[in-house]
N, C-alpha and C. Protein backbone atom coordinates (compact mmCIF):
# COMPACT_ATOMS: atom_id res chain seq x y z
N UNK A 1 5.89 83.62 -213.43
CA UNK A 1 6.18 83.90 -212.03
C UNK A 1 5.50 82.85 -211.16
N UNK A 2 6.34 82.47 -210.64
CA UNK A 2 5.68 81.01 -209.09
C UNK A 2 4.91 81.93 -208.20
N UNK A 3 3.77 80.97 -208.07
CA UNK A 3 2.89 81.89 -206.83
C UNK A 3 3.19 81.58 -205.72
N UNK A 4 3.15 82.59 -204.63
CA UNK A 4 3.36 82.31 -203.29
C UNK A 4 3.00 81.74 -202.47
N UNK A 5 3.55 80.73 -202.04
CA UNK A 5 3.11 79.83 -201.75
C UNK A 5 2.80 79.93 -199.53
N UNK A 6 0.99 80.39 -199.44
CA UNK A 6 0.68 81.38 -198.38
C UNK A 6 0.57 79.86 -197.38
N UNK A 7 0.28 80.02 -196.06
CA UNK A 7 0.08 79.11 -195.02
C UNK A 7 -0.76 79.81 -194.25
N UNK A 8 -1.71 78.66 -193.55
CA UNK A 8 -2.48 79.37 -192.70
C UNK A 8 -2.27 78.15 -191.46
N UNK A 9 -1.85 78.85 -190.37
CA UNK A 9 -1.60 78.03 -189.10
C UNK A 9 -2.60 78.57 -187.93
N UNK A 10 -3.75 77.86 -188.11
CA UNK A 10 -5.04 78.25 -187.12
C UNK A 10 -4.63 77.61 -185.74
N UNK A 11 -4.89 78.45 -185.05
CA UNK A 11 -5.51 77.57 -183.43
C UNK A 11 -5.79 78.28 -182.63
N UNK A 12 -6.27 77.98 -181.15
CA UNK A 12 -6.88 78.98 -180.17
C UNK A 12 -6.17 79.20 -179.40
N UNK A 13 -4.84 78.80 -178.93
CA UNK A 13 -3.21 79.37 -178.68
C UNK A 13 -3.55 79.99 -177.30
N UNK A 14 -4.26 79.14 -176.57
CA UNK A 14 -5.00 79.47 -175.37
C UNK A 14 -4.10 78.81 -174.14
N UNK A 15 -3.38 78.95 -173.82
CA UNK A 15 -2.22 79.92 -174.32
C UNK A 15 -1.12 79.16 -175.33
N UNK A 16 -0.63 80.62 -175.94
CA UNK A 16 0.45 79.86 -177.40
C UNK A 16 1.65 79.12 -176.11
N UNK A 17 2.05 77.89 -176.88
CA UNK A 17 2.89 76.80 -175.67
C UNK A 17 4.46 77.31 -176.59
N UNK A 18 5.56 76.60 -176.05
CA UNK A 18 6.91 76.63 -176.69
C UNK A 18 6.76 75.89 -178.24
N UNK A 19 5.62 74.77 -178.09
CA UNK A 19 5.25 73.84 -179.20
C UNK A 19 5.15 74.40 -180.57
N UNK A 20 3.77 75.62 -179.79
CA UNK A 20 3.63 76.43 -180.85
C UNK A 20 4.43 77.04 -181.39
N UNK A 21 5.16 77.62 -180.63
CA UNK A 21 6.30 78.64 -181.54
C UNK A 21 7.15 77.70 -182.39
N UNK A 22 7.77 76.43 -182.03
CA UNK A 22 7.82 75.74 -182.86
C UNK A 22 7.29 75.14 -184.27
N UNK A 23 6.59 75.22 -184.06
CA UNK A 23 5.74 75.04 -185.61
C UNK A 23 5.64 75.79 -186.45
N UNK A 24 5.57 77.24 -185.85
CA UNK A 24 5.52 78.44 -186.77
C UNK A 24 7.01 78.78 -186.86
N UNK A 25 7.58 78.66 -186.63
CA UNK A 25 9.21 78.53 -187.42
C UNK A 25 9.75 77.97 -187.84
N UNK A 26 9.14 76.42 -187.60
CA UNK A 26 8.82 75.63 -188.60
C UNK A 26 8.56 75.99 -190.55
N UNK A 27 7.35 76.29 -190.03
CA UNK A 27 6.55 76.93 -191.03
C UNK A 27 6.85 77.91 -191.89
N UNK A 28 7.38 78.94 -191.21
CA UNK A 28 8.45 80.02 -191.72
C UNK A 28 9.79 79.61 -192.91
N UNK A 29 9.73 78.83 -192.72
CA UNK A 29 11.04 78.09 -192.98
C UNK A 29 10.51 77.54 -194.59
N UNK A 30 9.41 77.12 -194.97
CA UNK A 30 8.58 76.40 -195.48
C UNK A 30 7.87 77.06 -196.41
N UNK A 31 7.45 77.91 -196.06
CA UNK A 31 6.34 78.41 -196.65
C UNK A 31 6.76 80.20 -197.46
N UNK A 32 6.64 80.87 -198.39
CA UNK A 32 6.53 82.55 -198.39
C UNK A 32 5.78 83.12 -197.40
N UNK A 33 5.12 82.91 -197.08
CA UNK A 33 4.03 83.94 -196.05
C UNK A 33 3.33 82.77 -195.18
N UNK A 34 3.54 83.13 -193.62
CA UNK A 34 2.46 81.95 -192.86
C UNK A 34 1.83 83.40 -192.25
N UNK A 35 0.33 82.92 -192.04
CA UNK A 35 -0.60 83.50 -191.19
C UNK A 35 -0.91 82.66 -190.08
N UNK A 36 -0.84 83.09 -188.71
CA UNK A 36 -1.09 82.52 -187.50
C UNK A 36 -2.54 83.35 -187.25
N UNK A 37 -3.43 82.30 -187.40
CA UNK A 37 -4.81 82.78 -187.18
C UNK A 37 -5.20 82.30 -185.71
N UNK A 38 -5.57 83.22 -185.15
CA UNK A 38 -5.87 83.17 -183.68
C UNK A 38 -7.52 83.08 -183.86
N UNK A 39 -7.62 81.84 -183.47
CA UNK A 39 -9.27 81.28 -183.82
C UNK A 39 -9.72 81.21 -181.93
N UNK A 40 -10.85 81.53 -182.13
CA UNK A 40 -12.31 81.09 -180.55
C UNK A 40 -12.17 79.47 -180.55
N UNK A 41 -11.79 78.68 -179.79
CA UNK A 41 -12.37 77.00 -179.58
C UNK A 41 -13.91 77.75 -178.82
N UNK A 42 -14.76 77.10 -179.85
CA UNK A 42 -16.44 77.52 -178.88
C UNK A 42 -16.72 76.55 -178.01
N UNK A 43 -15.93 75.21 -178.12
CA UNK A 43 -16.17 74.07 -177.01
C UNK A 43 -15.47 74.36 -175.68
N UNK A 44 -14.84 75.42 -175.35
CA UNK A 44 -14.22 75.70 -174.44
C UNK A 44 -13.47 77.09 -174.36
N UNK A 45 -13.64 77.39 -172.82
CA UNK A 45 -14.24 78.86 -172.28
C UNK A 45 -12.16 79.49 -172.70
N UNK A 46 -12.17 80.62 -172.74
CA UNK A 46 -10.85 80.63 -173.06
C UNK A 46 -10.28 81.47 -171.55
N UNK A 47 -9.23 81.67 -171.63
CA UNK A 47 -8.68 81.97 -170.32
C UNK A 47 -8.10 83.60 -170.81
N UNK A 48 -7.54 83.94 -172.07
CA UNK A 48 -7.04 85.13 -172.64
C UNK A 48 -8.02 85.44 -173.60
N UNK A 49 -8.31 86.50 -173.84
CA UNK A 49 -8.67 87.22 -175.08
C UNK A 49 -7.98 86.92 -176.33
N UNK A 50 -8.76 87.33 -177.11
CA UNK A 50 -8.31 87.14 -178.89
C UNK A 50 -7.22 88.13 -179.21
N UNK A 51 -6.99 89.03 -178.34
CA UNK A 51 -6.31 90.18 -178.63
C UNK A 51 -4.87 89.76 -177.56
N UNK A 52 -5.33 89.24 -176.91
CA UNK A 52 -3.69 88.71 -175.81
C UNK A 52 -2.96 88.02 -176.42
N UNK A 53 -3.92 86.86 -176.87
CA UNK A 53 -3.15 85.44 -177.44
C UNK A 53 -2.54 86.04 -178.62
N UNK A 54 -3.13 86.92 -179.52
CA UNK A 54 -2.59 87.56 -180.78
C UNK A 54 -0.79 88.53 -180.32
N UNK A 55 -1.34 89.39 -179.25
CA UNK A 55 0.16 89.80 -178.31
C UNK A 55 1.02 88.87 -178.24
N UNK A 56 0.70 88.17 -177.84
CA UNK A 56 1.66 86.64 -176.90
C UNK A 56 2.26 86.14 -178.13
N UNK A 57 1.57 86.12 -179.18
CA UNK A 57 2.65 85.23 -180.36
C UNK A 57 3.02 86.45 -181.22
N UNK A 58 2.66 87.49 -181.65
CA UNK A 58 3.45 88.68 -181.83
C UNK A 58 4.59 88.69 -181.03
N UNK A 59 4.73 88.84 -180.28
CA UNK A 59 5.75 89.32 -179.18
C UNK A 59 7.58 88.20 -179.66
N UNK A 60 6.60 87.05 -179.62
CA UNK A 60 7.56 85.64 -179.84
C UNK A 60 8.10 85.59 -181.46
N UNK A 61 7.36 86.33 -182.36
CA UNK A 61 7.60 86.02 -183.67
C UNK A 61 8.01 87.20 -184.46
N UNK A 62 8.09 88.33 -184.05
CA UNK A 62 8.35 89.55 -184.48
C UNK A 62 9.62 89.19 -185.57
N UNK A 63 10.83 88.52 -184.54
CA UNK A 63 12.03 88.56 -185.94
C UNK A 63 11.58 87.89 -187.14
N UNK A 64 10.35 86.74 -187.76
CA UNK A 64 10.60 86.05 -188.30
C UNK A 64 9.32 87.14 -189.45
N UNK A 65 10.04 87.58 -190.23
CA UNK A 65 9.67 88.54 -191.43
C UNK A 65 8.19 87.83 -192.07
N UNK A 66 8.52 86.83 -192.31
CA UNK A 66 7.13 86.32 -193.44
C UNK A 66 5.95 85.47 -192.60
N UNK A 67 6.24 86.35 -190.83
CA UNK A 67 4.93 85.53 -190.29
C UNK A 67 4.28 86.94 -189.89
N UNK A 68 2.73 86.80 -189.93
CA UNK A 68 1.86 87.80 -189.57
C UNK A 68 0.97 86.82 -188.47
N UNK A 69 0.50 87.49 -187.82
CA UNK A 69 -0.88 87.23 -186.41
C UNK A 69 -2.21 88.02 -186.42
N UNK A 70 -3.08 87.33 -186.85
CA UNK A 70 -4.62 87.65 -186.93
C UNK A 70 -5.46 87.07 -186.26
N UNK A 71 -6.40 87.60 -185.81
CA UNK A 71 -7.38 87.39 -185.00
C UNK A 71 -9.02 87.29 -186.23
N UNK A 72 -9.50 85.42 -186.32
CA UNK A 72 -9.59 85.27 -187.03
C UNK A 72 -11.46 84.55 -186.52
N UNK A 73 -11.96 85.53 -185.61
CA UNK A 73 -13.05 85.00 -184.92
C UNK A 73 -14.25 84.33 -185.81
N UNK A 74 -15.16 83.79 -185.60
CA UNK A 74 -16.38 83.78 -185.88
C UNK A 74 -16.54 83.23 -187.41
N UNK A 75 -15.31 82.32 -187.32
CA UNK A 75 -15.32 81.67 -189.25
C UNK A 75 -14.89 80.47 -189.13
N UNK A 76 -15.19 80.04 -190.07
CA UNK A 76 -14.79 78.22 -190.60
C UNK A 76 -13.04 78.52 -190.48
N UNK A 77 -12.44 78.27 -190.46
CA UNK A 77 -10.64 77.88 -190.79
C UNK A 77 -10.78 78.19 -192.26
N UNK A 78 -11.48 76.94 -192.59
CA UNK A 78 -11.07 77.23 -194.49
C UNK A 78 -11.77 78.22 -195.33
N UNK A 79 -12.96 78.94 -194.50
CA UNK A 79 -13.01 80.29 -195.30
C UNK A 79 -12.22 81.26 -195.22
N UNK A 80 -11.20 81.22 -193.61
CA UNK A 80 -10.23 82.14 -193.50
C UNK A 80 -9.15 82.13 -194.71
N UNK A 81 -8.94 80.39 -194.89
CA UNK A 81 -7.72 80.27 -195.71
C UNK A 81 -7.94 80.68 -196.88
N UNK A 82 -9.32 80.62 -197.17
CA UNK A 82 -9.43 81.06 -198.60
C UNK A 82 -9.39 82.49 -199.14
N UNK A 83 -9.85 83.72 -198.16
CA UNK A 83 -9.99 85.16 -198.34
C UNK A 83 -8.21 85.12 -198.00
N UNK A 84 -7.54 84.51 -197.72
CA UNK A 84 -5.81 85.06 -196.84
C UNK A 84 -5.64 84.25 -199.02
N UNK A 85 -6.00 83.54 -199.65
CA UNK A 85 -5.47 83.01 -200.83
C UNK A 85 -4.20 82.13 -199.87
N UNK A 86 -4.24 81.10 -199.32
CA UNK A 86 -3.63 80.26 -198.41
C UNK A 86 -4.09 78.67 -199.26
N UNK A 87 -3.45 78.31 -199.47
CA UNK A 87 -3.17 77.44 -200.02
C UNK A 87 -3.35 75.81 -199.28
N UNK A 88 -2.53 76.05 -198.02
CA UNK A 88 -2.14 75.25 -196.62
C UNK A 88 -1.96 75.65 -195.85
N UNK A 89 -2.82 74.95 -194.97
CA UNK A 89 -3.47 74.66 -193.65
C UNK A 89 -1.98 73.95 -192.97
N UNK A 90 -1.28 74.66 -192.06
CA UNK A 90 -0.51 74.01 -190.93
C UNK A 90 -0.48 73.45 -189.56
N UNK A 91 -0.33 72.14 -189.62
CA UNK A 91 -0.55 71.62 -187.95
C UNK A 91 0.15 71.19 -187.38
N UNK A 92 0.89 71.20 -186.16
CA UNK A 92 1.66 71.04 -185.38
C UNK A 92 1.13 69.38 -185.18
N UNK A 93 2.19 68.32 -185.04
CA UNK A 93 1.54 67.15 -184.58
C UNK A 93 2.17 66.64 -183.42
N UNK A 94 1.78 65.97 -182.37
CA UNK A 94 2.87 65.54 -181.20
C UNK A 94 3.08 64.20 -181.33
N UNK A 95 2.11 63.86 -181.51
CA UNK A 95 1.78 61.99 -181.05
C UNK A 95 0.34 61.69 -182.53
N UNK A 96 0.62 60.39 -182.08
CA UNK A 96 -0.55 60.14 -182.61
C UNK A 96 -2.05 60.12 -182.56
N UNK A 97 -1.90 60.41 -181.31
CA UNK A 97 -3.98 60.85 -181.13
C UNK A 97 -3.81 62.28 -181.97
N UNK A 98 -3.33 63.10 -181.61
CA UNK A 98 -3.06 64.25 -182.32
C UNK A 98 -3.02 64.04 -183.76
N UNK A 99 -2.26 63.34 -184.25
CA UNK A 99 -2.17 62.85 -185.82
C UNK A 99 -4.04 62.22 -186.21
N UNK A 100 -4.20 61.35 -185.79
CA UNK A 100 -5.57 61.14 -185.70
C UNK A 100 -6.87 61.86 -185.89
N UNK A 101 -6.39 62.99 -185.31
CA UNK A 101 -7.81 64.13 -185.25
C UNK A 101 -7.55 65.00 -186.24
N UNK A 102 -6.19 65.16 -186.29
CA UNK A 102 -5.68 65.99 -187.38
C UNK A 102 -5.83 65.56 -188.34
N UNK A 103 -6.43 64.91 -188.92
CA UNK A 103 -6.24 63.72 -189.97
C UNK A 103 -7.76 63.91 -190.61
N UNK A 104 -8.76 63.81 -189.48
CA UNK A 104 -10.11 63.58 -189.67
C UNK A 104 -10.42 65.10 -189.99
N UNK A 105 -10.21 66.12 -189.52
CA UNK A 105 -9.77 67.49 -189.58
C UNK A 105 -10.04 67.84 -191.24
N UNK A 106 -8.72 67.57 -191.63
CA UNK A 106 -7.58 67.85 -193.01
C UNK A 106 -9.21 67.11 -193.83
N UNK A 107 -9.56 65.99 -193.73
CA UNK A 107 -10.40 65.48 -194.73
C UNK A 107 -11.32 66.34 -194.70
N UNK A 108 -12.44 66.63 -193.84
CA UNK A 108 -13.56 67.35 -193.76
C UNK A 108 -12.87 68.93 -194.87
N UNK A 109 -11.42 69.54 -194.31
CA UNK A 109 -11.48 70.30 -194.73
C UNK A 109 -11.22 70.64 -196.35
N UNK A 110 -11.01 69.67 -196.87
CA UNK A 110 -10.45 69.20 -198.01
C UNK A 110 -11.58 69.01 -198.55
N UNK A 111 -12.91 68.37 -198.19
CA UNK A 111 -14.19 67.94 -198.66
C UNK A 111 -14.82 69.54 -199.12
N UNK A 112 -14.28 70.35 -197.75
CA UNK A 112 -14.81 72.07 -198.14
C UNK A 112 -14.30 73.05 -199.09
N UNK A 113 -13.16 72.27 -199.01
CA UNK A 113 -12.25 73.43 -200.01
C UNK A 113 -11.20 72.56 -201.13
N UNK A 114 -11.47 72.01 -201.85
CA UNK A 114 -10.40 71.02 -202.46
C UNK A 114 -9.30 71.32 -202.52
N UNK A 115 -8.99 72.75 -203.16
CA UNK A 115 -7.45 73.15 -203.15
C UNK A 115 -6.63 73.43 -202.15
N UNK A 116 -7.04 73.01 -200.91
CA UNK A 116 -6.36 73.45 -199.79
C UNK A 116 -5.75 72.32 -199.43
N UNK A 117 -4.24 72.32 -198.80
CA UNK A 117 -3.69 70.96 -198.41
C UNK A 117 -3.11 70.74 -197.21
N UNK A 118 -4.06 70.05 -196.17
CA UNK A 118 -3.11 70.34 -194.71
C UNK A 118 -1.85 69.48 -194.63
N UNK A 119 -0.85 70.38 -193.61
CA UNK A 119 0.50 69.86 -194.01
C UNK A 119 0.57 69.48 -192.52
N UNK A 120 1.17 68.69 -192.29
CA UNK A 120 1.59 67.85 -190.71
C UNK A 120 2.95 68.31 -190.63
N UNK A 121 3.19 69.33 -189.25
CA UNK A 121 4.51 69.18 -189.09
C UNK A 121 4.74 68.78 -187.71
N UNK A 122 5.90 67.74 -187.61
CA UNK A 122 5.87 67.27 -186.28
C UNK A 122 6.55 67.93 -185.33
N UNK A 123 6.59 67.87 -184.10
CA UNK A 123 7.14 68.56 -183.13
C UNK A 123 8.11 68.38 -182.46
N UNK A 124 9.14 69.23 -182.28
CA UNK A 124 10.45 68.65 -181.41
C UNK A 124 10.24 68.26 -180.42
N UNK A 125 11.04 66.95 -180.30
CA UNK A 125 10.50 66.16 -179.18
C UNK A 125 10.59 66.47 -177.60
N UNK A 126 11.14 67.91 -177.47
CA UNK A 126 11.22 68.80 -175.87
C UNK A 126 9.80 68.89 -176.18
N UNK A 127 8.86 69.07 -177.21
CA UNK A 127 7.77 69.86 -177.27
C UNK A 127 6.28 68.49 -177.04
N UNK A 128 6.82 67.56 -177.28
CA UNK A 128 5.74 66.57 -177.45
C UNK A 128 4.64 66.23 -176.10
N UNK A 129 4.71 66.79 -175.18
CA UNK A 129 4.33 66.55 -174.51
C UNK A 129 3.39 67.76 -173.39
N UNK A 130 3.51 68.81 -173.88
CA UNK A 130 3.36 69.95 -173.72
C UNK A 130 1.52 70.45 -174.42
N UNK A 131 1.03 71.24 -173.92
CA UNK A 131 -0.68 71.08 -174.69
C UNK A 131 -0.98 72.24 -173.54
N UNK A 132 -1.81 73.48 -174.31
CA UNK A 132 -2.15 74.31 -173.82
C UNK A 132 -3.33 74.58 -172.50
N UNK A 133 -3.88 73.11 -172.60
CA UNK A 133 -4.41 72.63 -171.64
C UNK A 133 -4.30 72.43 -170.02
N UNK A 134 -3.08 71.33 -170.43
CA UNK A 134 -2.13 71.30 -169.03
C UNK A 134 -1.05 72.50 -168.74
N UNK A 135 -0.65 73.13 -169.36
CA UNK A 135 0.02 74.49 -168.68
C UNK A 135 -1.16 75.14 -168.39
N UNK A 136 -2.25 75.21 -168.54
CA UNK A 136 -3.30 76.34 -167.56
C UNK A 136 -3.14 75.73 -166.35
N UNK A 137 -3.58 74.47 -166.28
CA UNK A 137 -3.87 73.36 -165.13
C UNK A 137 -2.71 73.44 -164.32
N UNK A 138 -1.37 73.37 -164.52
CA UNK A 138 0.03 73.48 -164.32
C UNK A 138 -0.29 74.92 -163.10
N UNK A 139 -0.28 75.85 -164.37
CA UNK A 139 -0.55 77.47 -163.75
C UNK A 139 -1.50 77.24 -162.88
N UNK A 140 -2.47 77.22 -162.93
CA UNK A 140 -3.55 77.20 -162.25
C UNK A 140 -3.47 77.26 -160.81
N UNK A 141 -1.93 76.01 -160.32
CA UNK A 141 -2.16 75.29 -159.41
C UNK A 141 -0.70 75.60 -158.75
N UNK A 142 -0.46 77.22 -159.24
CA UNK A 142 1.13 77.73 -159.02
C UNK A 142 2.38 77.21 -159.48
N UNK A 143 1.96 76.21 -160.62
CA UNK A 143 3.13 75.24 -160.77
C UNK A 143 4.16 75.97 -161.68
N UNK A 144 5.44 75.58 -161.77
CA UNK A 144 6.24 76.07 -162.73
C UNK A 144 5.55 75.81 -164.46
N UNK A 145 5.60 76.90 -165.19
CA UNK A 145 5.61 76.48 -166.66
C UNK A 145 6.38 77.25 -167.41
N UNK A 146 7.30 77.90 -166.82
CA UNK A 146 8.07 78.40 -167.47
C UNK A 146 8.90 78.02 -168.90
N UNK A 147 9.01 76.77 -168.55
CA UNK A 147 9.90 76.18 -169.67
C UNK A 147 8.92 75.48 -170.89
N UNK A 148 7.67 75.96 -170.53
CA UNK A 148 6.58 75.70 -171.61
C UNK A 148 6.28 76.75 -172.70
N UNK A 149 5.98 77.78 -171.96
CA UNK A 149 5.60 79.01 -172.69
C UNK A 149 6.18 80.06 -173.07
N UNK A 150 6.32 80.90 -173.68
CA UNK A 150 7.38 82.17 -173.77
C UNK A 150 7.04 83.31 -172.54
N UNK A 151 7.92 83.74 -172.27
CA UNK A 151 8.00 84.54 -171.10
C UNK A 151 6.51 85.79 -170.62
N UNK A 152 6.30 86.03 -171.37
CA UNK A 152 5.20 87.32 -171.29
C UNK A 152 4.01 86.09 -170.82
N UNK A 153 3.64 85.23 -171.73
CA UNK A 153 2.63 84.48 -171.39
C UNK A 153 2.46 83.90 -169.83
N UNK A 154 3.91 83.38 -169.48
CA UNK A 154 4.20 82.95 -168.22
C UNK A 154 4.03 84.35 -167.03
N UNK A 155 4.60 85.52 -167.39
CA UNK A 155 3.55 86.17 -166.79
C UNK A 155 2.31 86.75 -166.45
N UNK A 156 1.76 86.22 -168.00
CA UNK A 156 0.15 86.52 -168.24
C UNK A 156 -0.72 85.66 -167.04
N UNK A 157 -0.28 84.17 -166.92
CA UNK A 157 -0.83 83.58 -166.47
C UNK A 157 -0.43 83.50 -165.13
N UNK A 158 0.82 84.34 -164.47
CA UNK A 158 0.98 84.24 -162.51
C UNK A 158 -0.23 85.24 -162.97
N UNK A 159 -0.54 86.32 -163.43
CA UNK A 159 -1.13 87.45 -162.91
C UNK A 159 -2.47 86.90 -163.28
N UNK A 160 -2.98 85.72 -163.88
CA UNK A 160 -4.38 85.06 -164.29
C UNK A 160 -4.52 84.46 -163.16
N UNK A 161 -3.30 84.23 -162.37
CA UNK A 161 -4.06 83.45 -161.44
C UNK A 161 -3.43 83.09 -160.11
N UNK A 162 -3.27 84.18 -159.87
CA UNK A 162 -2.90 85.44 -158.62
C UNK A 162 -3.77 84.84 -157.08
């Protein structure tokens, strides 16, 4: 019997972008089972809870059967991947600075866990330009982001910032 071949797609989805959902259907596509681990960035303050951002991509991914959403606080990535028996690590890539970090990333994590293999998937190019960053900043400043984020989020954030 072939083992299942699990995915673990970490990030702090602060807020999850259109990008994201891209990748994880991506991924879906790819993989038997992806886990969307909703990780803390500790370098930066978050704007939603661990439990919103986990809503917000629930909400978006419900039809797609072999994806689950966890809230995956207070751990390395690759100890997550390893208790989930995850195999690969999934990353959304846009550009190449992105490829770059992702890159330096994948090694460290590879140095921690050998059997783990991060997989680069690139992003449709509506999506390349898009970063959870600048839609706060966008929002922030009343701007449209509609066509960034999935709908609930886009109202998460008029009512963040009201």
């Amino acid at each position: 019997m072939t083992k299942k071949r699990v995915a673990l797609f970490p990030g702090s989805f602060d807020p999850v972008t259109m990008g994201h959902i891209n990748t994880i259907q991506k991924a879906s596509k790819l993989f038997d089972e992806v886990v969307v681990g909703v990780f803390t960035n500790t370098t930066k303050r978050n704007l939603f809870t661990a439990i919103e951002r986990k809503q917000f991509i629930e909400d978006e991914v419900h039809s797609l059967a072999n994806v689950s959403v966890r809230v995956c606080d207070n751990d390395l990535t690759i100890r997550i991947a390893n208790e989930l028996g995850a195999d690969y690590l999934v990353r959304g890539i846009r550009n190449q600075l992105d490829y770059e970090y992702e890159k330096s990333i994948a090694v460290l994590n590879k140095h921690l866990s050998s059997n783990i293999e991060t997989i680069f998937l690139l992003s449709d190019e509506q999506y390349n330009h898009i970063s959870s960053s600048m839609v706060k900043e966008i929002a922030k400043f009343k701007g449209d982001v509609s066509d960034f984020v999935p709908k609930t989020v886009n109202e998460g954030l008029q009512l963040k910032f009201k």
